[in-house]
Protein backbone atom coordinates (compact mmCIF):
# COMPACT_ATOMS: atom_id res chain seq x y z
CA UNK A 1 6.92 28.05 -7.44
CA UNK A 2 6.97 24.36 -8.00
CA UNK A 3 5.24 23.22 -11.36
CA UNK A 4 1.36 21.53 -10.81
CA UNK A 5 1.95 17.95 -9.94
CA UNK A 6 1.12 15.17 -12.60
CA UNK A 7 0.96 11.74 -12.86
CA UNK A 8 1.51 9.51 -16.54
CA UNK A 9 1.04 6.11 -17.08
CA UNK A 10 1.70 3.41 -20.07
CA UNK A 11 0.06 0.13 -20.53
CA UNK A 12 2.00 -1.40 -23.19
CA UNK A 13 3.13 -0.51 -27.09
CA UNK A 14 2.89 -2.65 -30.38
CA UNK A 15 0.89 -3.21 -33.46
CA UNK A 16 -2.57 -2.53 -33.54
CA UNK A 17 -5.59 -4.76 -34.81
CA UNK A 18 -7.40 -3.49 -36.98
CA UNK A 19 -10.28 -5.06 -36.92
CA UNK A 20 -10.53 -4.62 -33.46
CA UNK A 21 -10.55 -0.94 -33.77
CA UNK A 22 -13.97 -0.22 -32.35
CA UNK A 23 -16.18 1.57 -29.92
CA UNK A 24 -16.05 -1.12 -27.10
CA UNK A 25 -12.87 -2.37 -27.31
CA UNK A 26 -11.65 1.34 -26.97
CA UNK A 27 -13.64 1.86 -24.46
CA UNK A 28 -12.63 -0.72 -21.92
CA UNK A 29 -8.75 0.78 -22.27
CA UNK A 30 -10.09 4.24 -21.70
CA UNK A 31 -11.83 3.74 -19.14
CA UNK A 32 -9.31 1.45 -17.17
CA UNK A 33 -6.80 3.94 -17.91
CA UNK A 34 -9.01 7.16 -16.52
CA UNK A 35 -9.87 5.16 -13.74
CA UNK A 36 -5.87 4.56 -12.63
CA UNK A 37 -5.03 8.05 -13.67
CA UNK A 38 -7.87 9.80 -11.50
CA UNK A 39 -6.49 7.19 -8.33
CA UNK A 40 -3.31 8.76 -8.87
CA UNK A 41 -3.64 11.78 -9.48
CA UNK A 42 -5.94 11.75 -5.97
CA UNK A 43 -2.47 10.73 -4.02
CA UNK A 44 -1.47 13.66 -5.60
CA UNK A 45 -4.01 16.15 -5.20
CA UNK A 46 -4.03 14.89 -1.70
CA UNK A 47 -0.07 16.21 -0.99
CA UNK A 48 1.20 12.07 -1.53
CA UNK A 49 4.63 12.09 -2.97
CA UNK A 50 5.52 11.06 -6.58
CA UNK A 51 6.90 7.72 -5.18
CA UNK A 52 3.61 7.28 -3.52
CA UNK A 53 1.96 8.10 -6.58
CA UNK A 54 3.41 5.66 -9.41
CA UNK A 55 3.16 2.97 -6.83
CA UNK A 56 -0.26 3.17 -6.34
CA UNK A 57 -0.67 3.79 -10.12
CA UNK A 58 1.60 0.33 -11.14
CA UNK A 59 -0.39 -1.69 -8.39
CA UNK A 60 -3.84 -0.88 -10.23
CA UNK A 61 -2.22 -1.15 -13.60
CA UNK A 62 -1.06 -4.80 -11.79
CA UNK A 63 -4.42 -5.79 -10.43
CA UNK A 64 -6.38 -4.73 -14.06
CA UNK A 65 -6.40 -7.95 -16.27
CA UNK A 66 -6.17 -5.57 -19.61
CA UNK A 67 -2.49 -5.00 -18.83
CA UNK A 68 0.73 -7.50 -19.03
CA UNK A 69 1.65 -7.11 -15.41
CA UNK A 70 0.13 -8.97 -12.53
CA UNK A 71 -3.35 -10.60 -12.98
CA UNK A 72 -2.95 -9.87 -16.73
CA UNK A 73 0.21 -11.56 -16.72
CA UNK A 74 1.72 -13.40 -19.81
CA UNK A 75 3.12 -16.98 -19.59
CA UNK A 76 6.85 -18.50 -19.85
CA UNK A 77 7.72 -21.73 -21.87
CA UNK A 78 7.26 -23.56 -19.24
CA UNK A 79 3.31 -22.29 -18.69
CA UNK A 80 3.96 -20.24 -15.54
CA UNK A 81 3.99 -16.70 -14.44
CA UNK A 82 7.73 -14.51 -13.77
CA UNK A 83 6.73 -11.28 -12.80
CA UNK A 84 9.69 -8.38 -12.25
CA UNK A 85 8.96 -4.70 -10.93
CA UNK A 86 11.31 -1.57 -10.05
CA UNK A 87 10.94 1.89 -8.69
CA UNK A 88 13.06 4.63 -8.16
CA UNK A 89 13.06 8.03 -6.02
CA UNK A 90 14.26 10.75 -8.04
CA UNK A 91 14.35 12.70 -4.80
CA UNK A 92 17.44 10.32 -3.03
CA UNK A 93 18.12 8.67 -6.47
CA UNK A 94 17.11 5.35 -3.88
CA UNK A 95 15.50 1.94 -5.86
CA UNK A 96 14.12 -0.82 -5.47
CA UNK A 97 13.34 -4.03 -7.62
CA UNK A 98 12.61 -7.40 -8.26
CA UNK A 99 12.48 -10.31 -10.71
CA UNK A 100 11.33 -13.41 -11.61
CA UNK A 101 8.42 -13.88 -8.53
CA UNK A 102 6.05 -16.10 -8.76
CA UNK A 103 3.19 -15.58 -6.01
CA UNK A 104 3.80 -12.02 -5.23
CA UNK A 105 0.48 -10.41 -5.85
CA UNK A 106 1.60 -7.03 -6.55
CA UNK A 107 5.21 -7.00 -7.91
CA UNK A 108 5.71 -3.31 -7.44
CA UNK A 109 4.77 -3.47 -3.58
CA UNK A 110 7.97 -5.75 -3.20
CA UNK A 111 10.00 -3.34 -5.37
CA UNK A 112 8.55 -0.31 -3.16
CA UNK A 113 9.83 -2.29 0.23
CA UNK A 114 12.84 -3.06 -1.18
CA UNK A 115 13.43 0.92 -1.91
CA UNK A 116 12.37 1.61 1.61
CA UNK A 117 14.03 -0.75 4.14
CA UNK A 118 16.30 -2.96 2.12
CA UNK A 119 19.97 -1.69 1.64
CA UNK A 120 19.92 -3.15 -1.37
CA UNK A 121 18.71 -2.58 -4.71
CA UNK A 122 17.53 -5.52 -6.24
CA UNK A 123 16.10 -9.06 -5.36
CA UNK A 124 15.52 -12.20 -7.62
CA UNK A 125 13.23 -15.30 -7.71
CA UNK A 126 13.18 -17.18 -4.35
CA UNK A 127 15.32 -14.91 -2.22
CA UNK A 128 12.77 -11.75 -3.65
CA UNK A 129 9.75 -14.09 -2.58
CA UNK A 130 11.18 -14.76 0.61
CA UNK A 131 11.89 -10.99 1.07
CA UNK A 132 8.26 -10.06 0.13
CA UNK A 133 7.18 -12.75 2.82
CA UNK A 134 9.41 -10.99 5.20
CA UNK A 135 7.32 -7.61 4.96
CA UNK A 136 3.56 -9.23 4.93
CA UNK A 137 2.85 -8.49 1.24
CA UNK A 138 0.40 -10.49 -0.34
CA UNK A 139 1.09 -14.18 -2.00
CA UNK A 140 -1.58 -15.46 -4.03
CA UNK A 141 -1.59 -19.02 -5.86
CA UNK A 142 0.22 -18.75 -9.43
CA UNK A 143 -3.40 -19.25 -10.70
CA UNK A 144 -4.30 -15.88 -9.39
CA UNK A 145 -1.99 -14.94 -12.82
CA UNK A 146 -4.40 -16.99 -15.28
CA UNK A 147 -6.46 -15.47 -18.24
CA UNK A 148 -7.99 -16.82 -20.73
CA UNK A 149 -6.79 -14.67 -23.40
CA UNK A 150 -3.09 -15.19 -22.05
CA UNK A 151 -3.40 -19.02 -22.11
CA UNK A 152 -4.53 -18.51 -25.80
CA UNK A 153 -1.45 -16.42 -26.34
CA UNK A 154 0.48 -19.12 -24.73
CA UNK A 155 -0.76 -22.27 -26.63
CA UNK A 156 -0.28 -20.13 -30.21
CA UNK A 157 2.95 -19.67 -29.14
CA UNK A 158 4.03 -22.84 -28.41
CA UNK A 159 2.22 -23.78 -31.84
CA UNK A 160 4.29 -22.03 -33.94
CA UNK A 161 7.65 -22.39 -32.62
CA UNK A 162 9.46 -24.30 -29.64
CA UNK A 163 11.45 -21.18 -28.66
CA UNK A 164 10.98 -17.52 -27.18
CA UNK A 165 7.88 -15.86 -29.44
CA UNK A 166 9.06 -13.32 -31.68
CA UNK A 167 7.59 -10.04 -30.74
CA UNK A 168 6.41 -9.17 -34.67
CA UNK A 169 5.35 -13.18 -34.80
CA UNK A 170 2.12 -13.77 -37.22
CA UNK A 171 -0.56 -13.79 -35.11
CA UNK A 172 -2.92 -17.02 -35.33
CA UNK A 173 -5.60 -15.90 -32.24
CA UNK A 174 -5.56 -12.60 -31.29
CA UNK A 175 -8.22 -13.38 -29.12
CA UNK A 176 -9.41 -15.77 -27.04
CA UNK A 177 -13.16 -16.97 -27.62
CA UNK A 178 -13.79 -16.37 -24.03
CA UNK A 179 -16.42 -13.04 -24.10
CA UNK A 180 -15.46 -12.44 -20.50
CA UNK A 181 -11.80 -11.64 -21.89
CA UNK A 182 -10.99 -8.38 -23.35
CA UNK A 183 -10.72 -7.64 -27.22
CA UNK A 184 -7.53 -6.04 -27.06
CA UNK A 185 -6.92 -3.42 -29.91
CA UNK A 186 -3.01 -4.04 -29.70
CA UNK A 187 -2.67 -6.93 -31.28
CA UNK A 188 -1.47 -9.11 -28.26
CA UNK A 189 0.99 -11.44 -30.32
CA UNK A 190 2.51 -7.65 -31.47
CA UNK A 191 2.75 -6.44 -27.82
CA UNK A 192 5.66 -5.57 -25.58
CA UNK A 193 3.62 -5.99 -22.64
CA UNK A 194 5.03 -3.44 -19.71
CA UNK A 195 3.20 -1.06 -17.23
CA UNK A 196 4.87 1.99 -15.59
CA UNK A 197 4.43 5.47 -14.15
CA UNK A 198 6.18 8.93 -13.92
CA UNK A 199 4.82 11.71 -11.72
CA UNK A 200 5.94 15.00 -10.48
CA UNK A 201 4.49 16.29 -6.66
CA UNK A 202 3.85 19.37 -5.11
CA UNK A 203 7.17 19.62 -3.60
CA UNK A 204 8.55 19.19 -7.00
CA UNK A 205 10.06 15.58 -6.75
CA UNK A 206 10.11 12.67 -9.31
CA UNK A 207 9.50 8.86 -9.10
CA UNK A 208 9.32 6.23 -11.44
CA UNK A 209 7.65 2.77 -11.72
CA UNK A 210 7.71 -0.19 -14.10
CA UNK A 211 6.17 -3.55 -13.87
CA UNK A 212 5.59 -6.30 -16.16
CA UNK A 213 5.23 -10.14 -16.57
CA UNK A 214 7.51 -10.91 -19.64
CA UNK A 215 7.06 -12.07 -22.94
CA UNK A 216 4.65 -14.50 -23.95
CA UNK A 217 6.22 -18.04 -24.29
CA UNK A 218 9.95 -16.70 -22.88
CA UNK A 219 12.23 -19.06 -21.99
CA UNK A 220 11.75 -19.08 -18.02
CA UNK A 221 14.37 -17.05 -16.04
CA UNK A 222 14.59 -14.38 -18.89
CA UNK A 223 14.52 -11.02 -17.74
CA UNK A 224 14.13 -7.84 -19.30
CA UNK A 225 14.35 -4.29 -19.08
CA UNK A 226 11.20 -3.81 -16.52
CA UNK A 227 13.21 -4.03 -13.09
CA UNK A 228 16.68 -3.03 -14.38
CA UNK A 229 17.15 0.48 -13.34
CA UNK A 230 18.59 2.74 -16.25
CA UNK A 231 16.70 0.42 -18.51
CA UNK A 232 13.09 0.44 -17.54
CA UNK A 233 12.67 3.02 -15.15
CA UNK A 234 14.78 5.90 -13.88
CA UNK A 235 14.39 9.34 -12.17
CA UNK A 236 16.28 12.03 -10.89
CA UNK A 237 15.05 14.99 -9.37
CA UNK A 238 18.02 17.09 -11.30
CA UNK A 239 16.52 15.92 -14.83
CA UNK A 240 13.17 13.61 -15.31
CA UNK A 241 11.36 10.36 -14.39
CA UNK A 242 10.91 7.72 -16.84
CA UNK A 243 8.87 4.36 -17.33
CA UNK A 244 9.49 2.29 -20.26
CA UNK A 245 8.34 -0.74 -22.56
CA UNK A 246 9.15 -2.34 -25.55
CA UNK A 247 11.88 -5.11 -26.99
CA UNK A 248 13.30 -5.56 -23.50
CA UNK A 249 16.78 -6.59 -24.79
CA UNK A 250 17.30 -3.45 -27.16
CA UNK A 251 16.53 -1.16 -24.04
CA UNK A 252 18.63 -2.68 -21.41
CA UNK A 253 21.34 -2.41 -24.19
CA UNK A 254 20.24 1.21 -25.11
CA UNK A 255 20.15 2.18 -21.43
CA UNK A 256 16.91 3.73 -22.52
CA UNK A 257 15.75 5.18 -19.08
CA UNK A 258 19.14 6.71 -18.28
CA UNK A 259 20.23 7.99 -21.22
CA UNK A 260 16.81 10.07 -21.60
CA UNK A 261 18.21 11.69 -18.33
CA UNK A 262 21.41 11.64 -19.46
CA UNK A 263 21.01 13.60 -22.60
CA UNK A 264 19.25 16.16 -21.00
CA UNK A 265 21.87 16.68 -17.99
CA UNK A 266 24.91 16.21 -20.23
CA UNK A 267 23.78 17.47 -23.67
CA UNK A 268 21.33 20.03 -21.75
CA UNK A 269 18.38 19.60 -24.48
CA UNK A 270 14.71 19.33 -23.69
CA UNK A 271 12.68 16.62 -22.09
CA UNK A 272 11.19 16.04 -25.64
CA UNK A 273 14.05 16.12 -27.58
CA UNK A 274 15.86 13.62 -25.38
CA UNK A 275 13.23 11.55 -25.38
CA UNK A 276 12.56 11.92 -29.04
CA UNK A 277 15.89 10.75 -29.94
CA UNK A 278 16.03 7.87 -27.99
CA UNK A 279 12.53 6.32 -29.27
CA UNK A 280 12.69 7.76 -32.63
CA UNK A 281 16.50 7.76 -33.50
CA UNK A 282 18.82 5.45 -30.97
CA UNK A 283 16.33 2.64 -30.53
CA UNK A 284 15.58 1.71 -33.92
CA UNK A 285 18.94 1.21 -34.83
CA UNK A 286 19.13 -1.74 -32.90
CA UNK A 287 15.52 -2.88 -34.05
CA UNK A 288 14.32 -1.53 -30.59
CA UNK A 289 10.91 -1.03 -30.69
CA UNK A 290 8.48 0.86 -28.17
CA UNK A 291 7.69 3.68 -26.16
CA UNK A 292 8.32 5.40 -23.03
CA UNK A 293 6.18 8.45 -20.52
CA UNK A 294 8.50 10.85 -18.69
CA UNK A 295 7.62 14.08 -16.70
CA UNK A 296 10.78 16.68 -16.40
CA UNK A 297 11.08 19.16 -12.70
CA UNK A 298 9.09 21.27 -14.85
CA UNK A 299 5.75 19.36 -15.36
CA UNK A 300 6.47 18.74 -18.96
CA UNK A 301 5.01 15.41 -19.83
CA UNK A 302 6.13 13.13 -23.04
CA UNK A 303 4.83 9.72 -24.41
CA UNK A 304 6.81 8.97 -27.71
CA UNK A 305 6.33 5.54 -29.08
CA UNK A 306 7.68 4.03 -32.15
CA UNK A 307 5.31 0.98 -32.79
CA UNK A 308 1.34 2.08 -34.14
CA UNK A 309 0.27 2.28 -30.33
CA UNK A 310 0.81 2.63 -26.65
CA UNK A 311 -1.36 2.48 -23.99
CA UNK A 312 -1.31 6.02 -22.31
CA UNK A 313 -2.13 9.02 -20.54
CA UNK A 314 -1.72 11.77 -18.01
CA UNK A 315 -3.58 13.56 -15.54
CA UNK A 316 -2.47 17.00 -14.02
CA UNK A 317 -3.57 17.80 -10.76
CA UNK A 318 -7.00 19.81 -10.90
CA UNK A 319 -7.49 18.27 -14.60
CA UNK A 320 -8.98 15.86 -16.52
CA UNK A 321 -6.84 12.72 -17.22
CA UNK A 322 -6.18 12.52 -21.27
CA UNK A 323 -5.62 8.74 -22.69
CA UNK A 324 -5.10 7.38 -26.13
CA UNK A 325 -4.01 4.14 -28.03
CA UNK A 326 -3.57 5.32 -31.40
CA UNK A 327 -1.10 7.63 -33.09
């Protein structure tokens, strides 16, 4: 008997704000997050596959402004918008991704067509755009990207250094002054700003999705671990699904994704342990910083972070979704 299906999702990890630690900022993260989980978990309830599942979860993630991926994307040096997405079928061990698009409304769409009729695995910058044209998705103008709070981000960037912002820079605005813009209790100077989703279906398969927009103020043409598969997403049927974010560079190096999966086929320890001892033990050796959500074959669900906060939560089929920010 296969395990319930269940669907997790992340929304970014970093530093929180203190003093934007209340009621309505909460709120607004809560209640975006429920509202993606319940979607999700819906695809599920409704016999959907995993892979349907965390791509319907990363497009909403995409499409919320709250989130670094998308509509809430961050901008490069030169004041634009790079957006990179990947997916994987733990099922076929198939994937798909993308980098560095620029008018793609919804990243992980691309990565999801590039899974399922592309024989290859990954697509970057104009040649990805001109693949995404090629299967009807959705372009929008790069002002689609724009937020107020992002541009804010941007020009406090560029204001206190000419290169790549720091991840752990001081933070000058953590805000913008904008009151249709979100308060957002990660401090968004302290952010690694990813989105991503793990689930487990009915027929007891795993997927895995990951989507992001960068770092604030990156040099343009960077790209981290979001579409690279063994760094930022990974699943396999035979161990777990998993969705990271954090210092993009330490997990790409780490193989963070993988190696979860890894320990557990090789070592044969526990979702949690595996997990554990990348976040908690591996990563920080290289000043990696972060989290990660992964679901094993058996339903087991993990969300270990390292930083003071993630953005996440999980929903089991025939259950109320659970979210949280804080430790």
């Amino acid at each position: 008997m296969n395990a319930t299906p269940v669907i997790a999702i992340h929304g970014g990890a970093g530093t929180i704000v203190r003093h934007a630690m209340n009621a309505e900022a909460e709120a607004r993260y809560h209640a975006a997050l429920t509202d993606i989980l319940s979607a999700a978990q819906r695809v599920l309830a409704d016999g959907g596959s995993a892979l349907d599942a965390v791509t319907e979860a990363v497009r909403l993630l995409e499409d919320c402004p709250l989130f670094n991926a998308g509509h809430g994307a961050v901008f490069t040096a030169a004041g634009t918008h790079e957006l990179d997405a990947s997916v994987m079928d733990g099922a076929t061990l198939e994937a798909g991704a993308i980098s560095c698009v620029t008018r793609v409304k919804n990243p992980v769409l691309a990565a999801r067509r590039v899974l399922d009729v592309s024989d290859h695995v990954m697509f970057t910058g104009p040649g990805a755009e001109a693949f995404a044209a090629a299967q009807g998705l959705e372009f929008v103008d790069p002002s689609y990207f724009y937020t107020e709070s992002r541009h804010q981000q941007w020009l406090n960037a560029r204001g206190t250094s000419g290169t790549m912002l720091d991840h752990d820079a001081m933070t000058k605005f953590a805000f913008s002054n904008d009151p249709r813009d979100p308060i957002d209790p990660i401090d968004p100077d302290k952010k690694f700003g990813t989105v991503g989703a793990v689930a487990l279906d009915a027929n007891g398969h795993l997927a895995a999705a990951t989507s992001t927009g960068g770092i604030t103020n990156k040099q343009a043409g960077r790209v981290g671990d979001a579409p690279l598969i063994g760094a930022g997403c990974y699943a396999n049927d035979a161990t777990c699904a998993v969705s990271t974010t954090g210092t993009g560079e330490m997990f790409i190096r780490m193989l963070a994704a993988y190696d979860v999966s890894a320990q557990m086929e090789y070592r044969g320890v526990s979702l949690e342990d595996a997990s554990n001892d990348v976040v908690m033990t591996k990563l920080p050796r290289i000043e990696g910083r972060g989290g990660l959500v992964a679901v094993d074959a058996k339903g087991n669900v993990v969300l270990p972070f390292n930083t003071e906060g993630m953005y996440r939560g999980f929903a089991r089929v025939g259950e109320a979704p659970v979210t949280a920010i804080y430790r």
